[in-house]
Protein backbone atom coordinates (compact mmCIF):
# COMPACT_ATOMS: atom_id res chain seq x y z
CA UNK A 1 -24.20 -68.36 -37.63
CA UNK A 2 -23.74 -68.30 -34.08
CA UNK A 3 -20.41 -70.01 -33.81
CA UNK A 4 -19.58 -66.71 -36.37
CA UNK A 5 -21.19 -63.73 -33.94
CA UNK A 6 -19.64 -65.90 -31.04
CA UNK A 7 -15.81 -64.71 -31.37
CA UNK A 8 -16.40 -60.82 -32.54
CA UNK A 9 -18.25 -60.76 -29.51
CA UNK A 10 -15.74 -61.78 -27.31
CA UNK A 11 -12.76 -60.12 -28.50
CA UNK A 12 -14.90 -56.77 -28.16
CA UNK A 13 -15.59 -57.73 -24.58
CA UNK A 14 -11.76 -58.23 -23.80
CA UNK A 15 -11.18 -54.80 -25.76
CA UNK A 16 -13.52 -53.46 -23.88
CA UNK A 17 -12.60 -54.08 -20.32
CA UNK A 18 -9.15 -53.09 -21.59
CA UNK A 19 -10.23 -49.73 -22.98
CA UNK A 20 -11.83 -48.36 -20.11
CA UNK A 21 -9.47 -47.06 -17.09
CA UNK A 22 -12.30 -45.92 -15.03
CA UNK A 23 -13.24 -49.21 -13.67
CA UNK A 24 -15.47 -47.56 -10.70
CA UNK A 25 -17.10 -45.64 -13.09
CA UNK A 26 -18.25 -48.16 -15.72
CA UNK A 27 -17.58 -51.73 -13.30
CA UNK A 28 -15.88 -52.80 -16.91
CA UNK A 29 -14.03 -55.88 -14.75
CA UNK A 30 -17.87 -56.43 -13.23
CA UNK A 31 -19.50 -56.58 -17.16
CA UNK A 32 -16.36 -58.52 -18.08
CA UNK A 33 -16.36 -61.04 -15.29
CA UNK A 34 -20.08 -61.97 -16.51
CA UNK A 35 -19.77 -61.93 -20.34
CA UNK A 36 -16.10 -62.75 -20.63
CA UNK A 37 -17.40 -66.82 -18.71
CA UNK A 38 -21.04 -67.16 -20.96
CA UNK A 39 -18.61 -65.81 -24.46
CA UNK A 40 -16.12 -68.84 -23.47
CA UNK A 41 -19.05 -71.29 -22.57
CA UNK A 42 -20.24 -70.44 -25.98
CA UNK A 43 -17.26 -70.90 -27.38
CA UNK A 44 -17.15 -74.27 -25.55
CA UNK A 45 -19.97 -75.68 -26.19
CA UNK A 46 -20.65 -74.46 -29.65
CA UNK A 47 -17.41 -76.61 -30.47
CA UNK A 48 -17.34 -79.42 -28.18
CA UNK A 49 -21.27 -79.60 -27.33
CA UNK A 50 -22.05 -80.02 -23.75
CA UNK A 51 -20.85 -82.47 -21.22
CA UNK A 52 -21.64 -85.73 -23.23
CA UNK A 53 -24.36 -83.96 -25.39
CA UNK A 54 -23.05 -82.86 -28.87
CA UNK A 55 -22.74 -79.41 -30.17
CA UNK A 56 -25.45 -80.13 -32.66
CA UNK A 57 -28.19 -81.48 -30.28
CA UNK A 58 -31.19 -79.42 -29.14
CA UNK A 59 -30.98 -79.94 -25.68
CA UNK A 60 -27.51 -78.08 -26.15
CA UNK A 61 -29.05 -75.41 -28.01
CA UNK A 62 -31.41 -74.96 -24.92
CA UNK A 63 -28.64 -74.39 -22.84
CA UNK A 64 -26.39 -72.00 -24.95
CA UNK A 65 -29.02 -69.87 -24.81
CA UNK A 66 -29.91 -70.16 -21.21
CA UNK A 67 -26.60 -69.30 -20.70
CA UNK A 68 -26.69 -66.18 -22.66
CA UNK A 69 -29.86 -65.39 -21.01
CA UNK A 70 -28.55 -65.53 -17.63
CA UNK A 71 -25.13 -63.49 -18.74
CA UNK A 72 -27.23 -61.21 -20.68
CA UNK A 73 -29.58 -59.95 -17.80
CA UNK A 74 -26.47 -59.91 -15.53
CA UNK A 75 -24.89 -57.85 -17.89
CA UNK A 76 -28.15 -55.44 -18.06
CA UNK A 77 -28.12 -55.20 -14.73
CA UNK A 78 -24.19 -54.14 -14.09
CA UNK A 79 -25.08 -51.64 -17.39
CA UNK A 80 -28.07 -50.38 -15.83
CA UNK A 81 -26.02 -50.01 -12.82
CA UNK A 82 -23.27 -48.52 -13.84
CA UNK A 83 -25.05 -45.84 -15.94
CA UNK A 84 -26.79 -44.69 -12.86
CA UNK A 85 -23.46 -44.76 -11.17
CA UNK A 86 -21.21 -42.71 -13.76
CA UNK A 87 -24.31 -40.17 -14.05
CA UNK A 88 -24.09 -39.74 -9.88
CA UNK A 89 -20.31 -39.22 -10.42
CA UNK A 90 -20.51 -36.91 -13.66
CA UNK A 91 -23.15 -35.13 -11.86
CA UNK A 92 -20.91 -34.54 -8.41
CA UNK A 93 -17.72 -34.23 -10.64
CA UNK A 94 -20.03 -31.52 -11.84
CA UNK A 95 -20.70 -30.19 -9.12
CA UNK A 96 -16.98 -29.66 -8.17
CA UNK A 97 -15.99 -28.28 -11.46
CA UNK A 98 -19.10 -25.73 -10.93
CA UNK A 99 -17.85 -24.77 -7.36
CA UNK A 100 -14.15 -24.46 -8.66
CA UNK A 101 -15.32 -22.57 -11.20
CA UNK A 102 -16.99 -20.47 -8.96
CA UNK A 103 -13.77 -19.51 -7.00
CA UNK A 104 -11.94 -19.06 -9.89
CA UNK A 105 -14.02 -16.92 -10.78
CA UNK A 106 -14.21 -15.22 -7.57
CA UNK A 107 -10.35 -15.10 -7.28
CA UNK A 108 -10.73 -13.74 -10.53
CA UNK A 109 -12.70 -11.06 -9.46
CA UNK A 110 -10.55 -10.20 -6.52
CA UNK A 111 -7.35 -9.62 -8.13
CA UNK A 112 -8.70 -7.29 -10.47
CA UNK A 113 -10.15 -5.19 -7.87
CA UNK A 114 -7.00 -5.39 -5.97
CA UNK A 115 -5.20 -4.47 -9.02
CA UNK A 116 -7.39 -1.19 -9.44
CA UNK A 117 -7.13 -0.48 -5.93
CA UNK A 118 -3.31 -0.85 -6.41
CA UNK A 119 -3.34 1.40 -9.39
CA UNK A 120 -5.69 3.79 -7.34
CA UNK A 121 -3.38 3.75 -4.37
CA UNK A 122 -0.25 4.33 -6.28
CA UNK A 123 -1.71 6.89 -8.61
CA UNK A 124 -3.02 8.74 -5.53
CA UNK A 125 0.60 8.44 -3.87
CA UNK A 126 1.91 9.99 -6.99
CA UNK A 127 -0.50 12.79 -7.12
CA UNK A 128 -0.06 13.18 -3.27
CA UNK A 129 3.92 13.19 -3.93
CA UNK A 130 3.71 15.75 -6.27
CA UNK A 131 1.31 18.43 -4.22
CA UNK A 132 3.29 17.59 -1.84
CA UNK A 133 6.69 18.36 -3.82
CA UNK A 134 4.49 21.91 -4.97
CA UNK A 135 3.88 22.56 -1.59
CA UNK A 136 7.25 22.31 -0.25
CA UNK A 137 8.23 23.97 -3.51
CA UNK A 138 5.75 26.99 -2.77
CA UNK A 139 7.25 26.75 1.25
CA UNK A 140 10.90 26.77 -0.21
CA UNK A 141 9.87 29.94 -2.81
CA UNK A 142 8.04 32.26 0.45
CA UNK A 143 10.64 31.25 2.62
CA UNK A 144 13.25 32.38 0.40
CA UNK A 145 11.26 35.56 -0.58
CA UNK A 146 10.74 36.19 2.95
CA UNK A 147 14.29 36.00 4.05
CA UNK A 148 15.05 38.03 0.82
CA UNK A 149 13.16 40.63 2.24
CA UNK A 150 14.05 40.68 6.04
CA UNK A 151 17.62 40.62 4.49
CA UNK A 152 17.17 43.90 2.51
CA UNK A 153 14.35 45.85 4.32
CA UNK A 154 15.81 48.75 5.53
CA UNK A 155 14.43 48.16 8.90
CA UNK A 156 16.74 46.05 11.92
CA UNK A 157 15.29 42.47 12.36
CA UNK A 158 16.65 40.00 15.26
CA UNK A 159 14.73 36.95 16.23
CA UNK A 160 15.57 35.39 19.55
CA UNK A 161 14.18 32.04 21.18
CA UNK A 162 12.52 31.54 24.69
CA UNK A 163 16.10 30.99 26.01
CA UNK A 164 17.09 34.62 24.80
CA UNK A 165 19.66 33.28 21.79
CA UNK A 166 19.67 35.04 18.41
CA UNK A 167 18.34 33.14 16.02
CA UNK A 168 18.35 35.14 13.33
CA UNK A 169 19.51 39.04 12.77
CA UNK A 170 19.38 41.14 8.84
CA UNK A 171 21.82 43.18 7.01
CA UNK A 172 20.25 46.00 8.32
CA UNK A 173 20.94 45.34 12.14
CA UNK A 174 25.05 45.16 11.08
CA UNK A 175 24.67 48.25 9.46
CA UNK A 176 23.52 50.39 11.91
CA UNK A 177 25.42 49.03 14.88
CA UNK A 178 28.53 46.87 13.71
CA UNK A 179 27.55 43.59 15.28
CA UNK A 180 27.36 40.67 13.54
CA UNK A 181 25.86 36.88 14.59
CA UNK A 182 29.32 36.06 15.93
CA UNK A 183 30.20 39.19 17.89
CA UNK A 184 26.13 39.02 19.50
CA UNK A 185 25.10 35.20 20.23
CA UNK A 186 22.60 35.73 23.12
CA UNK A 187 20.53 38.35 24.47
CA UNK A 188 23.70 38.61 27.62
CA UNK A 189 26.33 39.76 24.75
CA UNK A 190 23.95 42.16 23.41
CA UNK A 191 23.37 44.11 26.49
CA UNK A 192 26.80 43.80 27.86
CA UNK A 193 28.19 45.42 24.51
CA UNK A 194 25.57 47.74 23.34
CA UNK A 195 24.91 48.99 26.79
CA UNK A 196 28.53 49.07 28.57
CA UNK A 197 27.72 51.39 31.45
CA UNK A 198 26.44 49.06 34.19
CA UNK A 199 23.61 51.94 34.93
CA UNK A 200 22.30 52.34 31.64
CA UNK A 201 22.16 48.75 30.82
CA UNK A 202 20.07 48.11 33.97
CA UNK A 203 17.69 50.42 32.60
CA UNK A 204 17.70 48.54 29.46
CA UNK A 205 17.10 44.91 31.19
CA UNK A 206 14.59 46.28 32.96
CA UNK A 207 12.61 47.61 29.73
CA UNK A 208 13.82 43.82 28.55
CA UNK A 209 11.56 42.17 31.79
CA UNK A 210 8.35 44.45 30.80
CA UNK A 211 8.44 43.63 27.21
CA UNK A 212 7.73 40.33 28.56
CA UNK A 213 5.03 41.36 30.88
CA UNK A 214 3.07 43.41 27.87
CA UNK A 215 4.46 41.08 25.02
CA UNK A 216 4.79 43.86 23.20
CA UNK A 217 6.40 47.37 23.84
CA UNK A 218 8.20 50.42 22.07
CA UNK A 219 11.19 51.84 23.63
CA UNK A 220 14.34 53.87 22.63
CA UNK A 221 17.71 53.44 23.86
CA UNK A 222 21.26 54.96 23.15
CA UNK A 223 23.22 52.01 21.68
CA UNK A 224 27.49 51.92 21.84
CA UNK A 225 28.22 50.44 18.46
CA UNK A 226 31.11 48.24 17.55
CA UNK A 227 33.03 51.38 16.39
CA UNK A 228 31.92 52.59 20.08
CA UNK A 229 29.36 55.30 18.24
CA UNK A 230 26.78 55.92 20.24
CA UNK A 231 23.25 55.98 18.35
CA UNK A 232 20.20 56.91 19.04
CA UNK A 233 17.55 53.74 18.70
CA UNK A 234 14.14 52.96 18.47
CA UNK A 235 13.03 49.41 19.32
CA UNK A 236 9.64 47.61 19.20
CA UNK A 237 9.34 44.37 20.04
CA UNK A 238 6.87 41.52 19.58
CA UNK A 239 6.61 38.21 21.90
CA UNK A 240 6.06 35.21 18.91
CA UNK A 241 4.70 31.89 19.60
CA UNK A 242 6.77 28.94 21.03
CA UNK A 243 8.58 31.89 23.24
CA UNK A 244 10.52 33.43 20.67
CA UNK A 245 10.77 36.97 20.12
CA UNK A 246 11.02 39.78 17.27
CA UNK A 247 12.71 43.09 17.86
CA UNK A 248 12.94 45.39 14.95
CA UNK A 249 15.41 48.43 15.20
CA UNK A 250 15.51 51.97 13.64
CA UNK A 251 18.54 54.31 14.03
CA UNK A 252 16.80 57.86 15.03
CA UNK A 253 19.88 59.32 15.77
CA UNK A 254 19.39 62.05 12.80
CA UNK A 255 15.40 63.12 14.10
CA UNK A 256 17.31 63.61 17.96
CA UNK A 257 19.97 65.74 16.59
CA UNK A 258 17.24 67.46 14.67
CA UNK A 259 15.26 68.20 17.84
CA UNK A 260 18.15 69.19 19.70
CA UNK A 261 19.17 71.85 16.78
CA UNK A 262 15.40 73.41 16.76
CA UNK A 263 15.45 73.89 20.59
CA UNK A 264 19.03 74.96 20.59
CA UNK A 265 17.69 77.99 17.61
């Protein structure tokens, strides 16, 4: 019966060692190296009886099983052993996959929010683009309806900057004295064509010097056109911020000769 149990077990003890990879874990060349001898003493003995003592004899007996006594609490031991081993390694293995869990997790976590504050940001910067596009839009629509109307008002408009250049100058200003942007470029042409007579336009650069002084100021001149006509105008002008200036111009030349005609009746 024994000689029969013998062999299974020993083949399961080779299998065994050879199954298991994880030799730290389980000390399976340990167990082995303490069953693996007492299964081929067995073996041994059961067949050839020990030393000069037969196989059959008590004594022999005696000693099989002291042998598998000895291997057997060995091998208890190293199983003992190795359980409490493998359960201090599942249990920090544990441990590990717990705390890398745990920043997965957290990573997890993180790109999501970093994803919503990316869609936040960019949706934001789209709405932002687009009141910003509306804005300009709206600037765009009032700029053009304002130069639309300085354009066609009936009323003269030049704008001139701190360093007495004309910026800007209406439909209206051409029509009542001739000049154009190119014929008047700075504040110099102006008075040297609409004011020929060295005398008058003294007069006029003076007026000119206490606009500045009051920042703003009504005053009429007589004005020598491009077709040399000589009209009868009413400026008032307004000092703007960064320096520049506004001068608006009306041709009275029709209310003088009116005056003139009553007083003359």
């Amino acid at each position: 019966m024994l000689r029969k149990k013998v062999e299974p077990v020993h083949n399961g003890i080779v299998r065994l060692r050879e199954s298991y990879v994880l030799d730290n874990l389980v000390q399976a060349s340990a167990f082995h190296a303490v069953v693996a001898p007492a299964i081929a003493d067995l073996q041994i003995w059961l067949s050839d009886g020990v030393s000069v003592i037969g196989s059959e004899n008590k004594i022999t007996t005696e000693i099989i099983f002291l042998r598998i006594d000895q291997a057997y609490q060995k091998a208890r031991i190293l199983n003992r052993d190795s359980r409490i081993r493998a359960q201090a390694i599942l249990e920090e293995q544990q441990k590990r996959l717990g705390h890398f869990l745990f920043n997965v997790n957290l990573l997890f976590v993180l790109t999501i929010l970093i994803t919503f504050g990316m869609v936040y940001l960019l949706t934001r910067q789209y709405v932002l683009q687009i009141r910003e596009s509306e804005a300009w839009s709206k600037l765009h629509d009032q700029r053009d309806l304002l130069n639309s109307m300085f354009e066609n008002v009936s009323l003269s408009i030049t704008v001139w900057d701190k360093n007495k250049r004309l910026l800007f100058s209406n439909r209206s200003f051409t029509e009542i004295t001739g000049y154009t942007k190119a014929d008047i470029k700075t504040s110099e042409d102006w008075f040297l064509k609409a004011y020929p007579d060295q005398k008058y336009r003294n007069q006029a650069l003076a007026s000119w010097k206490t606009f500045f002084a009051k920042k703003e100021i009504i005053i009429q001149f007589k004005v020598t056109c491009k077709t040399d006509e000589i009209k009868e105008i009413e400026f008032q002008g307004v000092l703007l911020k960064n320096g520049r200036a506004l001068w608006t111009m009306s041709d009275i030349t029709w209310r003088m000769q009116a005056e003139k005609e009553k007083i003359n009746a």
